[in-house]
N, C-alpha and C. Protein backbone atom coordinates (compact mmCIF):
# COMPACT_ATOMS: atom_id res chain seq x y z
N UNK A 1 2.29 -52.18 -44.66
CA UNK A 1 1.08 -51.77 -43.97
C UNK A 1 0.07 -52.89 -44.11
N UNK A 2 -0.52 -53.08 -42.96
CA UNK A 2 -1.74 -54.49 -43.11
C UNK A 2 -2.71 -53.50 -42.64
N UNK A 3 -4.36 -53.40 -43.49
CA UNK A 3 -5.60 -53.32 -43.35
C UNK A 3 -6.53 -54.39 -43.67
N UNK A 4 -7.04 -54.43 -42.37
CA UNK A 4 -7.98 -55.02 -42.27
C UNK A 4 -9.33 -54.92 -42.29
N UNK A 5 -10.57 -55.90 -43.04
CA UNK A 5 -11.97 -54.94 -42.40
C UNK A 5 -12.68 -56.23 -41.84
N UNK A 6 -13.43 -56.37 -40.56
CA UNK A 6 -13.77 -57.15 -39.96
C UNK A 6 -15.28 -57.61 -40.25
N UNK A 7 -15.79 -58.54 -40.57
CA UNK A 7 -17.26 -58.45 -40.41
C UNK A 7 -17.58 -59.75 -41.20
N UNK A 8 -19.27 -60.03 -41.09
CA UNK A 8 -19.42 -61.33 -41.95
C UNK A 8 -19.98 -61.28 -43.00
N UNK A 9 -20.02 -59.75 -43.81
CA UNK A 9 -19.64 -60.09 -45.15
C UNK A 9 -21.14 -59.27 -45.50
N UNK A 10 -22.15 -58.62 -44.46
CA UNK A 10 -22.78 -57.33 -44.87
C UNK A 10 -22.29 -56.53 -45.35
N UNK A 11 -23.70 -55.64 -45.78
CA UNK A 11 -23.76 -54.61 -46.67
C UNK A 11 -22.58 -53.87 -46.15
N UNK A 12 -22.81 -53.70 -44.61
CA UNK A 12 -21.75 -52.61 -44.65
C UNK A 12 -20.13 -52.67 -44.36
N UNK A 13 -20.29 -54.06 -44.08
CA UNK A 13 -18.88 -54.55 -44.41
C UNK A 13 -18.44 -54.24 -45.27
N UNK A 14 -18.96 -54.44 -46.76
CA UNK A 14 -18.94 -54.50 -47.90
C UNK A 14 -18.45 -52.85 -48.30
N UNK A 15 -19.75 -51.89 -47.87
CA UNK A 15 -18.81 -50.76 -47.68
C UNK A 15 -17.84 -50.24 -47.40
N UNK A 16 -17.70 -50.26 -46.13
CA UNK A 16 -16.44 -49.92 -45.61
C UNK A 16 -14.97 -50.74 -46.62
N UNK A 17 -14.89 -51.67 -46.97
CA UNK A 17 -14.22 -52.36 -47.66
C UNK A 17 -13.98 -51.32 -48.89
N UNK A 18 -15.29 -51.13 -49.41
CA UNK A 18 -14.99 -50.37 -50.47
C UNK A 18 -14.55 -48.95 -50.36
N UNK A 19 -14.83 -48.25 -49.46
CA UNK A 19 -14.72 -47.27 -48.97
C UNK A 19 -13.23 -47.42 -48.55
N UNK A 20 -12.59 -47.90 -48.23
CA UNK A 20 -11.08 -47.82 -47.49
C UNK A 20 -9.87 -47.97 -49.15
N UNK A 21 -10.83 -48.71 -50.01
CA UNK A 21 -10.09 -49.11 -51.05
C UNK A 21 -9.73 -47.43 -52.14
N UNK A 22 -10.94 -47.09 -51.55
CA UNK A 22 -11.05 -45.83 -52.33
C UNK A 22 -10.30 -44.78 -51.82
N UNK A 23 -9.80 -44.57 -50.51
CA UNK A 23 -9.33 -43.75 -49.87
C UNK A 23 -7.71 -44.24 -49.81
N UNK A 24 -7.43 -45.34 -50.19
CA UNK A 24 -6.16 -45.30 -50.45
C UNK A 24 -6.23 -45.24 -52.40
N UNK A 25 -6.47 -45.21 -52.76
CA UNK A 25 -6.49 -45.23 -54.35
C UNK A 25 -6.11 -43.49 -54.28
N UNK A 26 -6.80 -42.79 -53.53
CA UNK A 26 -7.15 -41.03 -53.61
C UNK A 26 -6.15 -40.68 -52.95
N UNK A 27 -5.12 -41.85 -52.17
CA UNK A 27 -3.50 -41.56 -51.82
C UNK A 27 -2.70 -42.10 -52.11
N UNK A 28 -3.13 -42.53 -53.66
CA UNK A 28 -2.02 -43.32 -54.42
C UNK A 28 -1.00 -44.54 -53.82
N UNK A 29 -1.74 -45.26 -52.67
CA UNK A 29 -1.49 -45.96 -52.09
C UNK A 29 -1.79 -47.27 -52.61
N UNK A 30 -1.09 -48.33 -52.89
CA UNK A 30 -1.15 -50.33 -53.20
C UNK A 30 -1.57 -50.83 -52.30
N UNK A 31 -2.17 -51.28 -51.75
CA UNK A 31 -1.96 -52.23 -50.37
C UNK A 31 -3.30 -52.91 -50.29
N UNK A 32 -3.47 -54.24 -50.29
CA UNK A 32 -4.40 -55.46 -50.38
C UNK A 32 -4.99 -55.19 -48.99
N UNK A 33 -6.19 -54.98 -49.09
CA UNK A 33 -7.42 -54.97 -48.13
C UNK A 33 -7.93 -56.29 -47.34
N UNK A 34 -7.48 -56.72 -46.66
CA UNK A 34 -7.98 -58.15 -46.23
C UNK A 34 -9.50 -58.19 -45.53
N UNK A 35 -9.80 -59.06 -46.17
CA UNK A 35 -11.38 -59.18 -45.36
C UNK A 35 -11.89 -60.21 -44.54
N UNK A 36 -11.88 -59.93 -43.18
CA UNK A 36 -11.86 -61.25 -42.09
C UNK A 36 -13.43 -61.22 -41.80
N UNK A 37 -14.00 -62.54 -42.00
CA UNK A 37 -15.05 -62.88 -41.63
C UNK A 37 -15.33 -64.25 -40.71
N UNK A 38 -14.27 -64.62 -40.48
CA UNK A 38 -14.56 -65.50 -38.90
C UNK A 38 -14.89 -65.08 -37.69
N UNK A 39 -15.81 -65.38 -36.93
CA UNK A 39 -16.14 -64.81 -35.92
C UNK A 39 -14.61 -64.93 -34.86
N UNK A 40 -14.02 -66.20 -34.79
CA UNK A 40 -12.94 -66.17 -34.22
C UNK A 40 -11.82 -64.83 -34.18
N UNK A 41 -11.37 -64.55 -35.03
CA UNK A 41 -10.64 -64.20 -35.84
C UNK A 41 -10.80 -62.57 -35.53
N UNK A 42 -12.41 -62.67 -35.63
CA UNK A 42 -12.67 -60.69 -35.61
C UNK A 42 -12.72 -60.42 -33.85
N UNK A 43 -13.35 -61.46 -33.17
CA UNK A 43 -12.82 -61.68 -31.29
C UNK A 43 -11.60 -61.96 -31.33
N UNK A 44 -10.32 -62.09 -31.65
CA UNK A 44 -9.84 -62.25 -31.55
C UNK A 44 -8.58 -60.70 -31.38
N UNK A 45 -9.38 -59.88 -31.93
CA UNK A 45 -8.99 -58.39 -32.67
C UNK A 45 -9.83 -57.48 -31.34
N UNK A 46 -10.16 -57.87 -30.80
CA UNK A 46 -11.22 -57.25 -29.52
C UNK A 46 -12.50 -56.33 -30.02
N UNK A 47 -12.33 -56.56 -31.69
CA UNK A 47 -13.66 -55.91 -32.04
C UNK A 47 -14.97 -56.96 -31.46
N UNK A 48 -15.76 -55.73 -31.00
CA UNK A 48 -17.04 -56.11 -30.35
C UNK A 48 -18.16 -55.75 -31.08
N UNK A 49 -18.13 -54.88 -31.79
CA UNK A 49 -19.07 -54.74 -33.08
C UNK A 49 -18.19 -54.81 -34.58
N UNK A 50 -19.51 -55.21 -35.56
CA UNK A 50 -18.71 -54.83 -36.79
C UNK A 50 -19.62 -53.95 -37.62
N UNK A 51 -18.88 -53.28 -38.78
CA UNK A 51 -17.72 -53.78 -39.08
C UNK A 51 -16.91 -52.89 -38.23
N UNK A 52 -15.42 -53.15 -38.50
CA UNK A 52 -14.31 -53.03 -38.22
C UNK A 52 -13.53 -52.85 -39.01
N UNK A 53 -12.48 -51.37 -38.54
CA UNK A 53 -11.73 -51.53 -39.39
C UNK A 53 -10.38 -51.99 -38.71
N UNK A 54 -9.14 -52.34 -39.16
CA UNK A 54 -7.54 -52.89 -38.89
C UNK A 54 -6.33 -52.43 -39.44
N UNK A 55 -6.05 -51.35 -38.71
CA UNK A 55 -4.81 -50.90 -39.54
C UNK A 55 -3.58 -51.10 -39.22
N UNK A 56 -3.19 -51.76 -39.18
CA UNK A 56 -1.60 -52.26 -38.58
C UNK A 56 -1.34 -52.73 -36.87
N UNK A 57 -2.79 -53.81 -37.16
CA UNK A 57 -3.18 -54.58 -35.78
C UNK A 57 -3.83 -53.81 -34.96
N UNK A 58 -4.27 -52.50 -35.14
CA UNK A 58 -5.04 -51.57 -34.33
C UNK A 58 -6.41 -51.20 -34.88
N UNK A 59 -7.49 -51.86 -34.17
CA UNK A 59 -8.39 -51.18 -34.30
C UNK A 59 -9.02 -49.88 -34.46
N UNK A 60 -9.55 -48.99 -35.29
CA UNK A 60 -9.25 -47.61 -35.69
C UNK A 60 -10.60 -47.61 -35.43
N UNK A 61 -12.37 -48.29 -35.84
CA UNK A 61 -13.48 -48.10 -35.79
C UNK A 61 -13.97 -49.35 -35.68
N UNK A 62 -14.89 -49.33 -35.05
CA UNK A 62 -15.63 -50.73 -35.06
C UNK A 62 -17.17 -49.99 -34.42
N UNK A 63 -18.34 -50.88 -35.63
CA UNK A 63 -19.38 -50.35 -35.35
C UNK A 63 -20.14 -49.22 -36.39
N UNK A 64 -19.41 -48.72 -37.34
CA UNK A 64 -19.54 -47.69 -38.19
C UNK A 64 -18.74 -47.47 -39.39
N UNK A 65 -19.10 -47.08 -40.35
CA UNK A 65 -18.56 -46.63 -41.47
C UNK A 65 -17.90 -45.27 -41.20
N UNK A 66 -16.35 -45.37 -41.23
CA UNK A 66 -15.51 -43.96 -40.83
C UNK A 66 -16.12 -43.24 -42.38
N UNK A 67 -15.97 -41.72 -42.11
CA UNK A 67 -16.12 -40.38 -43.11
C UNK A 67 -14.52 -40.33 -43.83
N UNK A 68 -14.54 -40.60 -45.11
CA UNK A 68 -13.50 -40.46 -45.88
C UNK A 68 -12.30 -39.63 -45.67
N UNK A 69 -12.48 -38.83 -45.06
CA UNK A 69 -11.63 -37.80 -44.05
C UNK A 69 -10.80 -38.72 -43.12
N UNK A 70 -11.58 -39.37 -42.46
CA UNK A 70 -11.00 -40.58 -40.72
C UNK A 70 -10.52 -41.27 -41.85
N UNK A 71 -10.58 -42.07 -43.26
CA UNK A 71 -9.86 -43.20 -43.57
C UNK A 71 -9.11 -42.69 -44.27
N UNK A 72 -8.74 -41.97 -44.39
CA UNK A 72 -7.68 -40.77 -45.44
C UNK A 72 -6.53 -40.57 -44.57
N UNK A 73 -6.99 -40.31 -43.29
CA UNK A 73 -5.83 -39.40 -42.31
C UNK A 73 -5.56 -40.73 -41.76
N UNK A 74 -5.99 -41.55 -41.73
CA UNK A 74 -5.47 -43.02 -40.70
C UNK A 74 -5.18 -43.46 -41.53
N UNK A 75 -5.15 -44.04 -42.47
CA UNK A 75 -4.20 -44.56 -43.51
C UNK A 75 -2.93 -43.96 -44.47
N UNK A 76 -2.73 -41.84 -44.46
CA UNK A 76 -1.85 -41.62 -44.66
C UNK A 76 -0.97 -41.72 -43.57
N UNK A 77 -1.33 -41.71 -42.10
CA UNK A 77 -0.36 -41.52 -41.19
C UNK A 77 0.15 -43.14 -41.05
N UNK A 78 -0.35 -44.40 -41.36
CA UNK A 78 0.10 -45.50 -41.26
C UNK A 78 1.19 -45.92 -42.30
N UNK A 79 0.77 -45.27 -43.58
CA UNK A 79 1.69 -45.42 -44.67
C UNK A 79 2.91 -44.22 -44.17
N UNK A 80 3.11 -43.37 -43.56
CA UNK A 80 4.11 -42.35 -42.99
C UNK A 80 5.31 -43.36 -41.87
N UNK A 81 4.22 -44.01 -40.64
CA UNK A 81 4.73 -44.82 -39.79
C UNK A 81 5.29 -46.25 -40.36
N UNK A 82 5.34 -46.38 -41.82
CA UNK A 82 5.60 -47.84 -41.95
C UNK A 82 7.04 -47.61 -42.58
């Protein structure tokens, strides 16, 4: 499984980062959080706002901090699909 969180390294980048780390920890899930902060890189992903999140090359949110619920259920169903 690859997650990604998009942004240049705000507060709420920073959140969400932490926030996704936590929601796989609470599904006993491993998996290294990558944090892209090139502008290239996050256009490149068709996110148009950040942050962003990346879950197995699919954009899931961009623009907002998902509710622990949205990063719970999108990351158990990615760890299901992998």
């Amino acid at each position: 499984m690859e997650i990604e969180v998009l942004g240049p390294g705000c507060n709420n980048c920073k959140k969400l980062h932490a926030e996704t780390e936590k929601a796989l920890h609470q599904l006993g899930l491993e998996v290294p959080v990558t944090k892209v902060e090139r502008i290239d890189e996050i256009v490149a992903h068709g996110a148009l706002m950040t942050p962003a999140l990346v879950i197995n090359g699919k954009v899931k949110a961009a623009g907002r901090i998902p509710s622990q619920a949205e990063l719970t259920s999108w990351l158990a169903t990615a760890a299901m699909d992998r």
